[in-house]
PDB file of N, CA and C in Angstrom:
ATOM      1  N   UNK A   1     -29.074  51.683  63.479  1.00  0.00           N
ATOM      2  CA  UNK A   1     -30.064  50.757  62.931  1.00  0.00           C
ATOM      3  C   UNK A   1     -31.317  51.485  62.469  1.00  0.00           C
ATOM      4  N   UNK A   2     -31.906  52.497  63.157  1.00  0.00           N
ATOM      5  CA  UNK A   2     -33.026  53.323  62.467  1.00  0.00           C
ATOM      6  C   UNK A   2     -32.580  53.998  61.327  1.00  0.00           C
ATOM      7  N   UNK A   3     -31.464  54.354  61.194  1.00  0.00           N
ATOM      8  CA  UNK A   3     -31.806  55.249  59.846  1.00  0.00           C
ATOM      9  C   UNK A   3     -31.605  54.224  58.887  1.00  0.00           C
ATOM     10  N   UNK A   4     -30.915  52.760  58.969  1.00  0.00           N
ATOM     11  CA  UNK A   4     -31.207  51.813  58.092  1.00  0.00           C
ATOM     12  C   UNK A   4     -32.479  51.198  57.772  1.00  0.00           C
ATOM     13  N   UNK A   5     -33.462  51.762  58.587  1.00  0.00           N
ATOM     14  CA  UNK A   5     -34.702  51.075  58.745  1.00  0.00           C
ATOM     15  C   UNK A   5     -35.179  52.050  57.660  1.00  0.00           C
ATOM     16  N   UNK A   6     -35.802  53.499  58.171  1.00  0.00           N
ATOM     17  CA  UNK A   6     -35.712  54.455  57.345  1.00  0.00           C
ATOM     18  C   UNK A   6     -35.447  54.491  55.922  1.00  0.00           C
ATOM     19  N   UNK A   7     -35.015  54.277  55.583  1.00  0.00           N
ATOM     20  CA  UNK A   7     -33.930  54.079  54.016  1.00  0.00           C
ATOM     21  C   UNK A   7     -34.671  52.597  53.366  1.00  0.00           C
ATOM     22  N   UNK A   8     -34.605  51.906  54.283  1.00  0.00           N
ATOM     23  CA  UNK A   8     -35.269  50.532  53.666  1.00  0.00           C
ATOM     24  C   UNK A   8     -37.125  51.055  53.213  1.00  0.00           C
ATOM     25  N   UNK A   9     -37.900  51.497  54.049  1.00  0.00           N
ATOM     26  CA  UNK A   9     -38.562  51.857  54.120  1.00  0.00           C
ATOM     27  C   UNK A   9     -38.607  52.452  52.903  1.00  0.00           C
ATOM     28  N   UNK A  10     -38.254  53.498  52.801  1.00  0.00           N
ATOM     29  CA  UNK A  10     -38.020  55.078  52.071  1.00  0.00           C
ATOM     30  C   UNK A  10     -37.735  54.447  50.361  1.00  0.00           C
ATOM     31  N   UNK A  11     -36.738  53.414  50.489  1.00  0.00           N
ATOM     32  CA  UNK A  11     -36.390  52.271  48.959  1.00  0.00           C
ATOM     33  C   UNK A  11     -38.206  52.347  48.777  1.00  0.00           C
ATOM     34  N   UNK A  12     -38.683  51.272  49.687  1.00  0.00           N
ATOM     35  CA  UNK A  12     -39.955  50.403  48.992  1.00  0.00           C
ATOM     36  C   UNK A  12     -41.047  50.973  48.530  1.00  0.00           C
ATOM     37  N   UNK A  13     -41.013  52.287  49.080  1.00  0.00           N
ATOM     38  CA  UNK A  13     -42.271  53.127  48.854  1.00  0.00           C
ATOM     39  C   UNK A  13     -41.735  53.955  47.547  1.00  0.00           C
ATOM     40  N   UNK A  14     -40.339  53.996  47.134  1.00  0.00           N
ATOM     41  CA  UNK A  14     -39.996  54.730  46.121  1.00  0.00           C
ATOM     42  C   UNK A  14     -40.276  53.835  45.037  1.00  0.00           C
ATOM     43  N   UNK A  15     -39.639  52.534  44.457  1.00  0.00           N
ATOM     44  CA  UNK A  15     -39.767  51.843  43.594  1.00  0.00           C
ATOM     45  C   UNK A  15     -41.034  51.112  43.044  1.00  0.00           C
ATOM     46  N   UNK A  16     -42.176  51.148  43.793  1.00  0.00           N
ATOM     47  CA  UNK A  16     -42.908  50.618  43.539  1.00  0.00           C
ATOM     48  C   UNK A  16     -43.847  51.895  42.059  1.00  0.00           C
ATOM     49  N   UNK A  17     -43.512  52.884  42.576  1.00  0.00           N
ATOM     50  CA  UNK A  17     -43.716  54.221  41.589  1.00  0.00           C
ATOM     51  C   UNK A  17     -42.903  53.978  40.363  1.00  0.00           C
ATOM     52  N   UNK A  18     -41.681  53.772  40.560  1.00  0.00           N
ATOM     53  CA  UNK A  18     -41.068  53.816  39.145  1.00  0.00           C
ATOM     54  C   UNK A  18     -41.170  52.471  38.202  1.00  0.00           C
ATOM     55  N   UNK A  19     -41.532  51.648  39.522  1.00  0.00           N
ATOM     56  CA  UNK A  19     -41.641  49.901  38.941  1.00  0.00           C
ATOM     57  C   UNK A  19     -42.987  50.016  37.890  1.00  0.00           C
ATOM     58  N   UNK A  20     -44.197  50.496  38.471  1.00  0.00           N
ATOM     59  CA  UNK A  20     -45.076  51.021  37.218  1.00  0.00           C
ATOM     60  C   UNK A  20     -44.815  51.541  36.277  1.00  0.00           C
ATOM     61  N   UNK A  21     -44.244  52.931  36.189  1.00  0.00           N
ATOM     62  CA  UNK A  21     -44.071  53.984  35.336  1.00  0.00           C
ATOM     63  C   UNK A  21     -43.572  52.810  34.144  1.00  0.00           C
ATOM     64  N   UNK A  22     -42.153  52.040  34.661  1.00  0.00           N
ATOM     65  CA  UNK A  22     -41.272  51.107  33.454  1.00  0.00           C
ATOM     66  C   UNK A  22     -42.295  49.655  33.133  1.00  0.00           C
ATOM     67  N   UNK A  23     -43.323  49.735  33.648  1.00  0.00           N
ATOM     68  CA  UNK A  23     -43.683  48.617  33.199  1.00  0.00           C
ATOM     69  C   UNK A  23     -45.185  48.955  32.112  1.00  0.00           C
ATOM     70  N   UNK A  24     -45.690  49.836  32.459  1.00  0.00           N
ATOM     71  CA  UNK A  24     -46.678  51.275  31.203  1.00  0.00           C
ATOM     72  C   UNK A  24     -45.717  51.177  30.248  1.00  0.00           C
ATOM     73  N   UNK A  25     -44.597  52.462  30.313  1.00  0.00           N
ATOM     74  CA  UNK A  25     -43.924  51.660  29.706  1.00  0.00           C
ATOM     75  C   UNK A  25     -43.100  50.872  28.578  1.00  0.00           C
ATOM     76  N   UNK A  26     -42.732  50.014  29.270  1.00  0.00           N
ATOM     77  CA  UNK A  26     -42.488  48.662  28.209  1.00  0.00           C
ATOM     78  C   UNK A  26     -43.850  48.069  28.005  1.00  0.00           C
ATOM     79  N   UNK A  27     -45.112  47.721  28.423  1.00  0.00           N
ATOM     80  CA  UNK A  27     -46.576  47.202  28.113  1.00  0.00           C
ATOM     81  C   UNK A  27     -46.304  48.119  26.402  1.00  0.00           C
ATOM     82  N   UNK A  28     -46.578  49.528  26.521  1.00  0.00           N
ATOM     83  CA  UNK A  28     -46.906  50.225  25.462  1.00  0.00           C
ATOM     84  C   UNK A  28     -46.038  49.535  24.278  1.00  0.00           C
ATOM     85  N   UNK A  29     -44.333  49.515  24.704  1.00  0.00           N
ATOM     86  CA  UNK A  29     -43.209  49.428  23.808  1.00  0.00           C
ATOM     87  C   UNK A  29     -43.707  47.821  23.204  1.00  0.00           C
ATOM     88  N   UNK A  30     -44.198  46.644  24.250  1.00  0.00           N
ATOM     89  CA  UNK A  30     -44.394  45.764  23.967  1.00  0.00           C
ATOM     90  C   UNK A  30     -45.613  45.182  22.990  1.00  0.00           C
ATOM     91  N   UNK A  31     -46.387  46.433  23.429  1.00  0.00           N
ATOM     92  CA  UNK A  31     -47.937  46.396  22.188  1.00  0.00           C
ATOM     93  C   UNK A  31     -47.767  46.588  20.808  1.00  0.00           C
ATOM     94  N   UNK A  32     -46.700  47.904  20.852  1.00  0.00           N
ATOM     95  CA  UNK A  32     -46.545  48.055  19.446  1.00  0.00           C
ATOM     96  C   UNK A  32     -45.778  47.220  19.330  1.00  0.00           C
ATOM     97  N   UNK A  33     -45.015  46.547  19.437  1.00  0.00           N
ATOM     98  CA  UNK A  33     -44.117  45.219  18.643  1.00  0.00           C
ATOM     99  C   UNK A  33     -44.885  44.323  18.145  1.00  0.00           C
ATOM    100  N   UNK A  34     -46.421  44.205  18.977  1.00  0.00           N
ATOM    101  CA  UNK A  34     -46.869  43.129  18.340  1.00  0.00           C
ATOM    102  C   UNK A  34     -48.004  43.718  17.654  1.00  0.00           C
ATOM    103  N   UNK A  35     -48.042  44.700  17.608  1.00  0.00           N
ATOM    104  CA  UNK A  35     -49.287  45.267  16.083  1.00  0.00           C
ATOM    105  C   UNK A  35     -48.375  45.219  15.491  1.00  0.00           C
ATOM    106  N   UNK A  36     -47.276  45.518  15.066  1.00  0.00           N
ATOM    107  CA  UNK A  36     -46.402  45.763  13.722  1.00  0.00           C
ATOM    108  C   UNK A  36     -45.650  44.382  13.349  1.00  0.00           C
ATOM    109  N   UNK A  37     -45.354  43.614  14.224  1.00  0.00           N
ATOM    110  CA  UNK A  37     -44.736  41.833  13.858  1.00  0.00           C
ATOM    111  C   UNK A  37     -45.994  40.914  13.809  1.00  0.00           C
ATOM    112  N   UNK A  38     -46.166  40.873  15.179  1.00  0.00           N
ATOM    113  CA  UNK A  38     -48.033  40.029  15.272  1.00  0.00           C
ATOM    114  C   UNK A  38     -47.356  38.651  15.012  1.00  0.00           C
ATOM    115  N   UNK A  39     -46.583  38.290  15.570  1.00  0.00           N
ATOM    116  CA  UNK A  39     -45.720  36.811  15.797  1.00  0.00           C
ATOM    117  C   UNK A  39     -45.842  36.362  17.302  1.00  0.00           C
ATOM    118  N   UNK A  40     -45.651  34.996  17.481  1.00  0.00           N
ATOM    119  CA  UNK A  40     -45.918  34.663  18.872  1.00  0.00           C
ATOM    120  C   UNK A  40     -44.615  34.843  19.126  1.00  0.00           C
ATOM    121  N   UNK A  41     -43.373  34.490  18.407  1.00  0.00           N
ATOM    122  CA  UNK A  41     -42.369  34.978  19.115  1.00  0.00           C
ATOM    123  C   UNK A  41     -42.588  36.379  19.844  1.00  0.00           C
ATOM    124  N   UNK A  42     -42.740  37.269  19.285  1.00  0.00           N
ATOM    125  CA  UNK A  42     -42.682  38.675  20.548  1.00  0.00           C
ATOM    126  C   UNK A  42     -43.467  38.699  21.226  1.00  0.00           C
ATOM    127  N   UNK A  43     -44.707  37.936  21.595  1.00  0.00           N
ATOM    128  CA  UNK A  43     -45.783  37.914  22.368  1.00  0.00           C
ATOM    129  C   UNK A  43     -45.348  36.985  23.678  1.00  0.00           C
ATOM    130  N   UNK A  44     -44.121  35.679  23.173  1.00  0.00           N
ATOM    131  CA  UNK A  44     -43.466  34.534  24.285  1.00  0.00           C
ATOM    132  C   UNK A  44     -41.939  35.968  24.638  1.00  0.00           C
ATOM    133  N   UNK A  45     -41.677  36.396  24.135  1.00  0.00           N
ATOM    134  CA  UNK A  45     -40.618  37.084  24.210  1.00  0.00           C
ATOM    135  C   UNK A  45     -41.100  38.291  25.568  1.00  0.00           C
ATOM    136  N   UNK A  46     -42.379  39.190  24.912  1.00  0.00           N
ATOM    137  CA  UNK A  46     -42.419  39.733  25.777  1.00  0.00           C
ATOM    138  C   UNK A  46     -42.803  39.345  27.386  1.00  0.00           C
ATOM    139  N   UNK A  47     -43.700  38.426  27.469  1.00  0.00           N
ATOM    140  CA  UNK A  47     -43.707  37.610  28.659  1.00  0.00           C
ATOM    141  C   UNK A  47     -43.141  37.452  29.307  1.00  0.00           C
ATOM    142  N   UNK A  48     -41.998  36.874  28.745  1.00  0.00           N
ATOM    143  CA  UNK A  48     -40.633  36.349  29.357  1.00  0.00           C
ATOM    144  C   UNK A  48     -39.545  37.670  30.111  1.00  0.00           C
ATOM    145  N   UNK A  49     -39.799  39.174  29.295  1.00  0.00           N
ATOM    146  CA  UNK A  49     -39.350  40.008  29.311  1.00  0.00           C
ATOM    147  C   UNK A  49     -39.997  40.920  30.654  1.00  0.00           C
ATOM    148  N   UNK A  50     -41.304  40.435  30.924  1.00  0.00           N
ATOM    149  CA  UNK A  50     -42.154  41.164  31.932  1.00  0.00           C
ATOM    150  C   UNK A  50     -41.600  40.296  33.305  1.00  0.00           C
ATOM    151  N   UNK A  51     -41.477  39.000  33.223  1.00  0.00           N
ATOM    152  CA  UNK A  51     -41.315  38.395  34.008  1.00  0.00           C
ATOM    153  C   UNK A  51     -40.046  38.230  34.603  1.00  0.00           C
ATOM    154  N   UNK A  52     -39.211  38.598  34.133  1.00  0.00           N
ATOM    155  CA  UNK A  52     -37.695  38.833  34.308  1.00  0.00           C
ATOM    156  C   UNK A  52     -37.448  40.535  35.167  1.00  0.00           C
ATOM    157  N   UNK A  53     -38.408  41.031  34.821  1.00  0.00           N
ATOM    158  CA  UNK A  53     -38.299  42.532  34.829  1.00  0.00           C
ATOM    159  C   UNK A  53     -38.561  42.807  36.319  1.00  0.00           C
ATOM    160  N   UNK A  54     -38.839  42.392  37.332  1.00  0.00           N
ATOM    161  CA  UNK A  54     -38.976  42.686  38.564  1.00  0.00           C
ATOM    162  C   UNK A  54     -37.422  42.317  39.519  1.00  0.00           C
ATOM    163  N   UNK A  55     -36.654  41.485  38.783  1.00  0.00           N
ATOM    164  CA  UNK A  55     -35.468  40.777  39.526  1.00  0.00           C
ATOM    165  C   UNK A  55     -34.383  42.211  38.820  1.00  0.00           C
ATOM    166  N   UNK A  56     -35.086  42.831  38.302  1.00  0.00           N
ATOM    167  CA  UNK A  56     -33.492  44.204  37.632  1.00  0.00           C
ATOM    168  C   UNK A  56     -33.442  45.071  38.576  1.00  0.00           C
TER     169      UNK A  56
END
């Protein structure tokens, strides 16, 4: 049971690093979509896309 603890542990403190890194990012990937379209579709799109993005 400890080294499952360990490992759980060891997960949460890892992902929260890479969970930023991909969300910089897609922010960036998501900015330029909307200087170059500048539509609310990619602005409801990306939203939707940020918000989905924690359950992957």
């Amino acid at each position: 049971m400890g080294t499952t603890n360990s490992k759980l542990i060891y997960v949460e403190l890892d992902i929260p690093f890479l969970g930023t890194f991909f969300y910089l990012v897609s922010f960036l990937a998501l900015w330029l979509v909307i200087v170059i379209h500048g539509d609310s579709h990619s602005i409801f799109y990306g939203f939707h896309f940020f918000l989905t993005l924690p359950e992957i």
